[in-house]
C-alpha atoms as a PDB file:
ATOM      1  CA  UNK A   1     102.679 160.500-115.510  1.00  0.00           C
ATOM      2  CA  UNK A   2      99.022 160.638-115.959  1.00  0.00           C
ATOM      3  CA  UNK A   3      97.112 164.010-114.043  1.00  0.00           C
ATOM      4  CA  UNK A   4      96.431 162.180-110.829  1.00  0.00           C
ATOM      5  CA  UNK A   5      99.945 161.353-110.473  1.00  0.00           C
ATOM      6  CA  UNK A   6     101.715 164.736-110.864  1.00  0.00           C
ATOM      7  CA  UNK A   7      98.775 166.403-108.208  1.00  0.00           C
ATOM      8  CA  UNK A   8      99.940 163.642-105.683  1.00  0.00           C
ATOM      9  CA  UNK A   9     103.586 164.728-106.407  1.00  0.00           C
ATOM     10  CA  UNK A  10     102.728 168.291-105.994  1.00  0.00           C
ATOM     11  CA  UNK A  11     100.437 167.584-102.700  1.00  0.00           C
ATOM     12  CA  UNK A  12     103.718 165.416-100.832  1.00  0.00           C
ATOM     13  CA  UNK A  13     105.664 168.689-101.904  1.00  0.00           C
ATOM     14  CA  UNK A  14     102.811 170.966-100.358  1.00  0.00           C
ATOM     15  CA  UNK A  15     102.759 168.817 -97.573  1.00  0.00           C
ATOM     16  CA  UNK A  16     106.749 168.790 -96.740  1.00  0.00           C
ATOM     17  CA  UNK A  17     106.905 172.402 -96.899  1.00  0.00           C
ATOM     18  CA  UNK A  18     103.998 172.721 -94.292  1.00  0.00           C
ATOM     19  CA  UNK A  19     105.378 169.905 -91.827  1.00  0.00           C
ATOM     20  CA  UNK A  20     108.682 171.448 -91.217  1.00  0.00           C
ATOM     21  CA  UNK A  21     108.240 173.167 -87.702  1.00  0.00           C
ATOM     22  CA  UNK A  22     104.917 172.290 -87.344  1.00  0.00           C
ATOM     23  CA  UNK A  23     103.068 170.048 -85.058  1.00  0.00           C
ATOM     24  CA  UNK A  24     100.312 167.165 -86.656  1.00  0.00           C
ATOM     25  CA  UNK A  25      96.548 167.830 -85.583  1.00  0.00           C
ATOM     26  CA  UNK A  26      94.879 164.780 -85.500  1.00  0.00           C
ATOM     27  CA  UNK A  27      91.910 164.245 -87.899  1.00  0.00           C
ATOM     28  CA  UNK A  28      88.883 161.714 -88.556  1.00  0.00           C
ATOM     29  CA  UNK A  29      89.842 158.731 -91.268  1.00  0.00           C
ATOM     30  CA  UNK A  30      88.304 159.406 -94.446  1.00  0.00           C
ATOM     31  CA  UNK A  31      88.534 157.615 -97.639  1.00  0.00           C
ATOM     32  CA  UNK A  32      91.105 160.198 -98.725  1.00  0.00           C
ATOM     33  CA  UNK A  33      94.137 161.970 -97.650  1.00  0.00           C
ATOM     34  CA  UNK A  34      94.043 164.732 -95.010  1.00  0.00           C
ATOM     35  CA  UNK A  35      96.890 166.644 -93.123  1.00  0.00           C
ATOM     36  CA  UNK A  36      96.443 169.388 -90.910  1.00  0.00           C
ATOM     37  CA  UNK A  37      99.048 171.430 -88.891  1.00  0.00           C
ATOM     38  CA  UNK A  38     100.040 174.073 -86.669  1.00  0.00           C
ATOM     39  CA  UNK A  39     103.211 176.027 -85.819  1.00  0.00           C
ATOM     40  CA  UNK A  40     104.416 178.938 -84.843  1.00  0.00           C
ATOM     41  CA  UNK A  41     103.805 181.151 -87.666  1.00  0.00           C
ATOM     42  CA  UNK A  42     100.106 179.702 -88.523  1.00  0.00           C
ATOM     43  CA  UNK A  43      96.886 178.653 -86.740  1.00  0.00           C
ATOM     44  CA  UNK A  44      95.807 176.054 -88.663  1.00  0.00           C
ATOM     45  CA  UNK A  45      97.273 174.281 -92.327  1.00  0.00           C
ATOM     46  CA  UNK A  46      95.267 171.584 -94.261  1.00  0.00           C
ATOM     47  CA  UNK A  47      96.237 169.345 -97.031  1.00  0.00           C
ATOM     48  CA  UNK A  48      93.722 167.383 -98.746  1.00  0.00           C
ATOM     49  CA  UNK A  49      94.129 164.800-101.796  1.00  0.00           C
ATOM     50  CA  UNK A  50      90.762 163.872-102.737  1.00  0.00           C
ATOM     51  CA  UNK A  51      90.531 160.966-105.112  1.00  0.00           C
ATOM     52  CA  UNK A  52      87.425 159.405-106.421  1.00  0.00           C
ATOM     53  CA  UNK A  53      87.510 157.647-109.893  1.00  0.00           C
ATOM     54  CA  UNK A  54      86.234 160.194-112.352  1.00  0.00           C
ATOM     55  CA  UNK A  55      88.186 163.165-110.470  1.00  0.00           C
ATOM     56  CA  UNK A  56      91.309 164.328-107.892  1.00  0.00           C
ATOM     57  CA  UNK A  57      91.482 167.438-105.697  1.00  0.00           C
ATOM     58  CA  UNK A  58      94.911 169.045-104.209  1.00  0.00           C
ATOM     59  CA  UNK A  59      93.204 171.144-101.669  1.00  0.00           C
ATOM     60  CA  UNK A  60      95.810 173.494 -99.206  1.00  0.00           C
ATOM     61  CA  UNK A  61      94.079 176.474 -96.986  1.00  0.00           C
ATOM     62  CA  UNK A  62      96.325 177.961 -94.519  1.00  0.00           C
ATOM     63  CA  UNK A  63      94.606 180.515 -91.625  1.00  0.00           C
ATOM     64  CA  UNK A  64      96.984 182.866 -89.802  1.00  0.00           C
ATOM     65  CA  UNK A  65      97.135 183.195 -86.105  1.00  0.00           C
ATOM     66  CA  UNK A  66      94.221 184.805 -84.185  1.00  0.00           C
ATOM     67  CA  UNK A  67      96.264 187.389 -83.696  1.00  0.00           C
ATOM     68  CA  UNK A  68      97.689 188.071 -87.351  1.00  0.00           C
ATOM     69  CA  UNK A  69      95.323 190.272 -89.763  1.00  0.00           C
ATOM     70  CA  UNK A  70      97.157 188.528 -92.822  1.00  0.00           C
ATOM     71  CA  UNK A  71      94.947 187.321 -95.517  1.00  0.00           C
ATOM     72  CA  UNK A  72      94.091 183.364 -95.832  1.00  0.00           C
ATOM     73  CA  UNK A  73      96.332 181.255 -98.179  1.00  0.00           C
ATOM     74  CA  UNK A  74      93.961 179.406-100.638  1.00  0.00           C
ATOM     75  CA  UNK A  75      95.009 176.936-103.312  1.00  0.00           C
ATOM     76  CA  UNK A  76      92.761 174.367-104.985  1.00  0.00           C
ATOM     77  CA  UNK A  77      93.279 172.051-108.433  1.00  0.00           C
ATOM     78  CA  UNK A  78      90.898 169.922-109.591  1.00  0.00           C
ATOM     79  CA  UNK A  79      91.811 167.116-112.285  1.00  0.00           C
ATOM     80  CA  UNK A  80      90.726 164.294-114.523  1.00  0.00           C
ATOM     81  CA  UNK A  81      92.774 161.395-115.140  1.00  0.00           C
ATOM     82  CA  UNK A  82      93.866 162.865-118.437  1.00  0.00           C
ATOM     83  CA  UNK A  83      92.865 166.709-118.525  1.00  0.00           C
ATOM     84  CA  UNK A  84      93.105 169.176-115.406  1.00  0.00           C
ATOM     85  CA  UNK A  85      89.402 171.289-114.972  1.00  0.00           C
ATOM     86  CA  UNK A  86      90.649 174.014-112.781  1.00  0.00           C
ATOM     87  CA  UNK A  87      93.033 175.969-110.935  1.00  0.00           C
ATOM     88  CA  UNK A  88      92.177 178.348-108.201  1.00  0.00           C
ATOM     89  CA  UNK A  89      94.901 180.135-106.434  1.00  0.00           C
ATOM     90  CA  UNK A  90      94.077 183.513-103.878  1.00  0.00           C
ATOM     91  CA  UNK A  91      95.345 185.526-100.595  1.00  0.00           C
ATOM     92  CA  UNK A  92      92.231 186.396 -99.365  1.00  0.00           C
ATOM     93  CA  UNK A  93      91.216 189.067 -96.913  1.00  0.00           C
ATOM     94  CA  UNK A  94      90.823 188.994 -93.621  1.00  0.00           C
ATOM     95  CA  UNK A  95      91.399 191.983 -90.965  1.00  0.00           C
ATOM     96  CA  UNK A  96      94.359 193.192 -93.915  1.00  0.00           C
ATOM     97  CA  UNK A  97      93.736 192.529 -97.562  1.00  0.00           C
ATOM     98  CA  UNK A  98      97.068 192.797 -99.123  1.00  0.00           C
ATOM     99  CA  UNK A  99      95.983 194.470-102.258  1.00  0.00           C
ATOM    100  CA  UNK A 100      97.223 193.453-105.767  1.00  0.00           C
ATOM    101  CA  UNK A 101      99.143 190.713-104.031  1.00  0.00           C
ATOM    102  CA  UNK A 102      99.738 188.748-107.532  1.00  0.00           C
ATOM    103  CA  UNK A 103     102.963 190.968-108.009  1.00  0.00           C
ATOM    104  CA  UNK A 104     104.756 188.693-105.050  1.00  0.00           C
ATOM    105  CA  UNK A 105     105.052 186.070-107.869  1.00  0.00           C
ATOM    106  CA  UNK A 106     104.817 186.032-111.412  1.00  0.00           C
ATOM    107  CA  UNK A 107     102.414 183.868-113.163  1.00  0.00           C
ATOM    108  CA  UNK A 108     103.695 181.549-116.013  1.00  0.00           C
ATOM    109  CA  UNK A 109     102.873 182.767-119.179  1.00  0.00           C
ATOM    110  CA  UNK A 110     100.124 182.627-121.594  1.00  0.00           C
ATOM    111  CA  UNK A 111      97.832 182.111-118.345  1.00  0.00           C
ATOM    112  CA  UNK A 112      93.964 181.375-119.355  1.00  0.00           C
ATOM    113  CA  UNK A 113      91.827 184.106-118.645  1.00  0.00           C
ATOM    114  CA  UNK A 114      89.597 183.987-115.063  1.00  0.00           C
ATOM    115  CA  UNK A 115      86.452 181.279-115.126  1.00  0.00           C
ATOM    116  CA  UNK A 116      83.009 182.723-114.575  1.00  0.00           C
ATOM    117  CA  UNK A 117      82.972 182.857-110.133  1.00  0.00           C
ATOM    118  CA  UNK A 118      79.916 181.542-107.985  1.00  0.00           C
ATOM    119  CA  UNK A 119      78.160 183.420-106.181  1.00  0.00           C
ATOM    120  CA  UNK A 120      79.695 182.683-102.689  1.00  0.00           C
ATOM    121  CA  UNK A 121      83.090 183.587-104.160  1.00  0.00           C
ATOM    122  CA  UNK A 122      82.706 187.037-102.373  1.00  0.00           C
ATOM    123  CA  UNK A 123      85.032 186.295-100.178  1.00  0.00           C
ATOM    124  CA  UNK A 124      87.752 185.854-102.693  1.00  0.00           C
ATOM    125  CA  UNK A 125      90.349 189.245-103.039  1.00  0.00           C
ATOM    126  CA  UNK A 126      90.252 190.573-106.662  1.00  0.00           C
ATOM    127  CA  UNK A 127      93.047 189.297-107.923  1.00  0.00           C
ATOM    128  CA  UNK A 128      91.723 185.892-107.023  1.00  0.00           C
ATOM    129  CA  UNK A 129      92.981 183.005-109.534  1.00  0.00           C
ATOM    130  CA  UNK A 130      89.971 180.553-111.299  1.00  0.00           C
ATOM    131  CA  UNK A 131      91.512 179.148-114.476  1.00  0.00           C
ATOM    132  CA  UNK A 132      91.256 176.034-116.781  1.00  0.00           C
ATOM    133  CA  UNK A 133      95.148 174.943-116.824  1.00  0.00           C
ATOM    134  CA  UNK A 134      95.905 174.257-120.557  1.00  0.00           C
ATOM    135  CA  UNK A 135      97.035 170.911-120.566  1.00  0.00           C
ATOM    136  CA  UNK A 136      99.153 168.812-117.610  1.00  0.00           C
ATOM    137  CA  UNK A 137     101.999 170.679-118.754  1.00  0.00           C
ATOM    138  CA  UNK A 138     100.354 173.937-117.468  1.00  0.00           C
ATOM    139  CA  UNK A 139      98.857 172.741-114.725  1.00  0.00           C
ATOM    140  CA  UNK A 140     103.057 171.755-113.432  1.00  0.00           C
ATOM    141  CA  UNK A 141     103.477 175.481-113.563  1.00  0.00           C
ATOM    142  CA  UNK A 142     100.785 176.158-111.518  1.00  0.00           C
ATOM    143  CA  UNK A 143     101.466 173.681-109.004  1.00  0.00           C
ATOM    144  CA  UNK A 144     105.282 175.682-108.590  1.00  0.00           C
ATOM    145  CA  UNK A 145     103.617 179.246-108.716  1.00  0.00           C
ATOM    146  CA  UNK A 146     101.392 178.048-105.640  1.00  0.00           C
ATOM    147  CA  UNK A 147     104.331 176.825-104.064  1.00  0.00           C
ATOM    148  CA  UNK A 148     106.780 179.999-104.251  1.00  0.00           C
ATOM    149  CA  UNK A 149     103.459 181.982-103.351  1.00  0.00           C
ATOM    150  CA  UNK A 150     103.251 179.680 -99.945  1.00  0.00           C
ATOM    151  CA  UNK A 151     107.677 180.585 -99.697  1.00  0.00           C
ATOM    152  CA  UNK A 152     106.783 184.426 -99.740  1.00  0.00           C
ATOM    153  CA  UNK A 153     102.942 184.088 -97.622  1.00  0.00           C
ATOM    154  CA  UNK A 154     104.951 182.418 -95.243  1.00  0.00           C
ATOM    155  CA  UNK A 155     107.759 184.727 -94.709  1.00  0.00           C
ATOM    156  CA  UNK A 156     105.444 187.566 -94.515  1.00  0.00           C
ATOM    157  CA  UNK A 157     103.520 186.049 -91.510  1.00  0.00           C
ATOM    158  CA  UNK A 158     103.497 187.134 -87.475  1.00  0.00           C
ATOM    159  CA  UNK A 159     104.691 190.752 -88.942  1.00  0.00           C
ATOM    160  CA  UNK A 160     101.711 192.581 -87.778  1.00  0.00           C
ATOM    161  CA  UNK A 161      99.138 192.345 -84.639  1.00  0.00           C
ATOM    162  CA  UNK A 162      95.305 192.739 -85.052  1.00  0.00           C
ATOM    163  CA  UNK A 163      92.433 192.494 -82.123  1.00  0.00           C
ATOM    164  CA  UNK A 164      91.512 188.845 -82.289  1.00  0.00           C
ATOM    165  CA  UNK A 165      88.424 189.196 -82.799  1.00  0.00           C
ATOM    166  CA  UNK A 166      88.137 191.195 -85.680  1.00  0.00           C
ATOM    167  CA  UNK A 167      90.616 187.646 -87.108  1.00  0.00           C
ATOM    168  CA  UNK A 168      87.822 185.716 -85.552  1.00  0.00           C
ATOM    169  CA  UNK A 169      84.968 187.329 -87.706  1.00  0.00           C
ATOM    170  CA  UNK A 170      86.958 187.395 -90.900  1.00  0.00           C
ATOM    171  CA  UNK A 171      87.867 183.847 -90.768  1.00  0.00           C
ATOM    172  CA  UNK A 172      84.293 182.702 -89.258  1.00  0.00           C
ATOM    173  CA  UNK A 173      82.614 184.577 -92.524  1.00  0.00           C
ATOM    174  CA  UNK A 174      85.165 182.810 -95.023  1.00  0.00           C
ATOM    175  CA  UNK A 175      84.543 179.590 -93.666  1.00  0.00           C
ATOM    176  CA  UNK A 176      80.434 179.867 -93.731  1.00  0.00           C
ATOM    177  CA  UNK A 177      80.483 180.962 -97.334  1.00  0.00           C
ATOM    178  CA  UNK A 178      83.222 178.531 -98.077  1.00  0.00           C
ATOM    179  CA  UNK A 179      80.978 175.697 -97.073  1.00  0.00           C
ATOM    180  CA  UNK A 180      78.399 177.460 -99.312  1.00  0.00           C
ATOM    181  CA  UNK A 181      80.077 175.382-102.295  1.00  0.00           C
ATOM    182  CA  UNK A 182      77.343 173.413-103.211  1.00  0.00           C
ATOM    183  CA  UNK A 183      79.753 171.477-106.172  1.00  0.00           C
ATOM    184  CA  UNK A 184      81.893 170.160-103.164  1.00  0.00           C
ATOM    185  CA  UNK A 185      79.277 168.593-100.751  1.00  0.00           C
ATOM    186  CA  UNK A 186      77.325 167.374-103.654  1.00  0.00           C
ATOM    187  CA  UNK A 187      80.612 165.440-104.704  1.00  0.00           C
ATOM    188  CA  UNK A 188      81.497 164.632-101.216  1.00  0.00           C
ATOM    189  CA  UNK A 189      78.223 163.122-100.735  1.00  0.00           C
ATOM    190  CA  UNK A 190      77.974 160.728-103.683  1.00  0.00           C
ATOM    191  CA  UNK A 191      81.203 159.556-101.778  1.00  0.00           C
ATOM    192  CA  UNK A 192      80.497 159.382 -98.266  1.00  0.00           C
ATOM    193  CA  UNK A 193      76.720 160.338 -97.755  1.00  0.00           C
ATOM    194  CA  UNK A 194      74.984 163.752 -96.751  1.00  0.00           C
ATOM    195  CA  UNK A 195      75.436 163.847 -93.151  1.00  0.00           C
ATOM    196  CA  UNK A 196      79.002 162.838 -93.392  1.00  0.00           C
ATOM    197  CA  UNK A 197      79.709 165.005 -95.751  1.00  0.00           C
ATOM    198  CA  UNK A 198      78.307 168.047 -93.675  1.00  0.00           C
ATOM    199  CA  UNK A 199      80.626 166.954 -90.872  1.00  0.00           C
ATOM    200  CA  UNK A 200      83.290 166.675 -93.032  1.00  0.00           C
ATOM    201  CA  UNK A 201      82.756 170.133 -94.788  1.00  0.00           C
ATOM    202  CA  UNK A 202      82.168 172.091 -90.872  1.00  0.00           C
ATOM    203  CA  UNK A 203      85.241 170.244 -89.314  1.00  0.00           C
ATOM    204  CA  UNK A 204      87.631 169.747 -91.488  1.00  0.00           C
ATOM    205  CA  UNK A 205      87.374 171.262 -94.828  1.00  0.00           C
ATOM    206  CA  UNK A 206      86.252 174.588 -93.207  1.00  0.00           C
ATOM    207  CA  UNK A 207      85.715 174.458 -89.413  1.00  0.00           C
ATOM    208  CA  UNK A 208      84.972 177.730 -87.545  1.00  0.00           C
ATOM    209  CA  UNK A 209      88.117 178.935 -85.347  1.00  0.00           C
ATOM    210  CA  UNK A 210      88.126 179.014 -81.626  1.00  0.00           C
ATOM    211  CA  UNK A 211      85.885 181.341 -79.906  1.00  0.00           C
ATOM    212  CA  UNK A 212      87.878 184.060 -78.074  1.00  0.00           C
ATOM    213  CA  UNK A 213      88.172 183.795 -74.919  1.00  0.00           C
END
């Protein structure tokens, strides 16, 4: 299997796990694959397989109820046809920040060290993941160590209760610097054009959550 081929096995597998339970929030057709669900134990799940011919994207962002101070579930690869580019894996804080929160799982050995971040990466935790998988080989063992990180984010979920709106704020501000990724709506834009690619970035990729009530 070439590199686009094992991320669209590893996407069906992130999707799967994220279906059971869950009810299907309709979405806009794009040129590309997007999924997005809720259930019981999160607000809002999104799977996206972005495709174009020079690159492919296994996107998965998971935001916990607006009631829930847990962190927000990040995962992100981005591949050539033949080489994977990067690898970005994080829990990152909201009302809690669950500190040091790459001891859940393991990572596989002989990891790369962290890429150089952007500047809008503050809202990344510290132990935030950016790393140029080795070969395809590597980039397999990152695609199972972001799925047994989902297994154990999962099943720590709807433990705790927070004052919704101090979960509205946190995931308002990760959203607005998240669309801050200038890399992303330039390549979204050679694909579908500015404006669409704004509308894509503010309600899809990254929407703002519901205003309390």
């Amino acid at each position: 299997m070439n590199c686009f081929e094992r991320l669209n096995v590893a996407a069906r597998k992130f999707s799967k796990h994220l279906a059971t339970n869950a009810i299907v929030t309709p979405t806009p057709e794009y040129p590309w694959r997007n999924e997005v669900w809720s259930s019981d134990k999160f607000r809002r799940a999104h799977v996206e397989e972005f495709i174009s011919p020079a690159i492919c994207v296994l996107h998965v962002v998971i935001f916990p109820h607006m009631d829930d101070p847990a962190p927000i579930y990040g995962f992100d690869v981005v591949t050539g046809m033949k080489r994977p580019a990067g690898c970005y894996v994080d829990l990152s804080p909201s009302v809690q920040d669950w500190k040091n929160w790459r001891e859940l799982i393991t990572l596989p050995s002989d990891t790369p060290e962290n890429k150089k971040l952007p500047d809008w990466s503050t809202v990344f935790s510290e132990d935030f993941i950016a790393i140029p998988p080795r070969d395809e080989f590597h980039m397999e063992e990152m695609f199972d160590y972001g799925l047994r990180l989902l297994e154990v984010y999962l099943a720590k979920l709807k433990q705790e209760k927070a004052e919704p709106q101090l979960v509205y704020n946190a995931h308002k501000h990760y959203s607005t610097m998240q669309r801050n990724n200038a890399k992303t709506r330039q390549i979204l834009s050679r694909m579908i054009g500015e404006v669409e690619a704004d509308r894509f970035m503010s309600t899809v990729l990254f929407p703002d959550p519901p205003e309390i009530a």
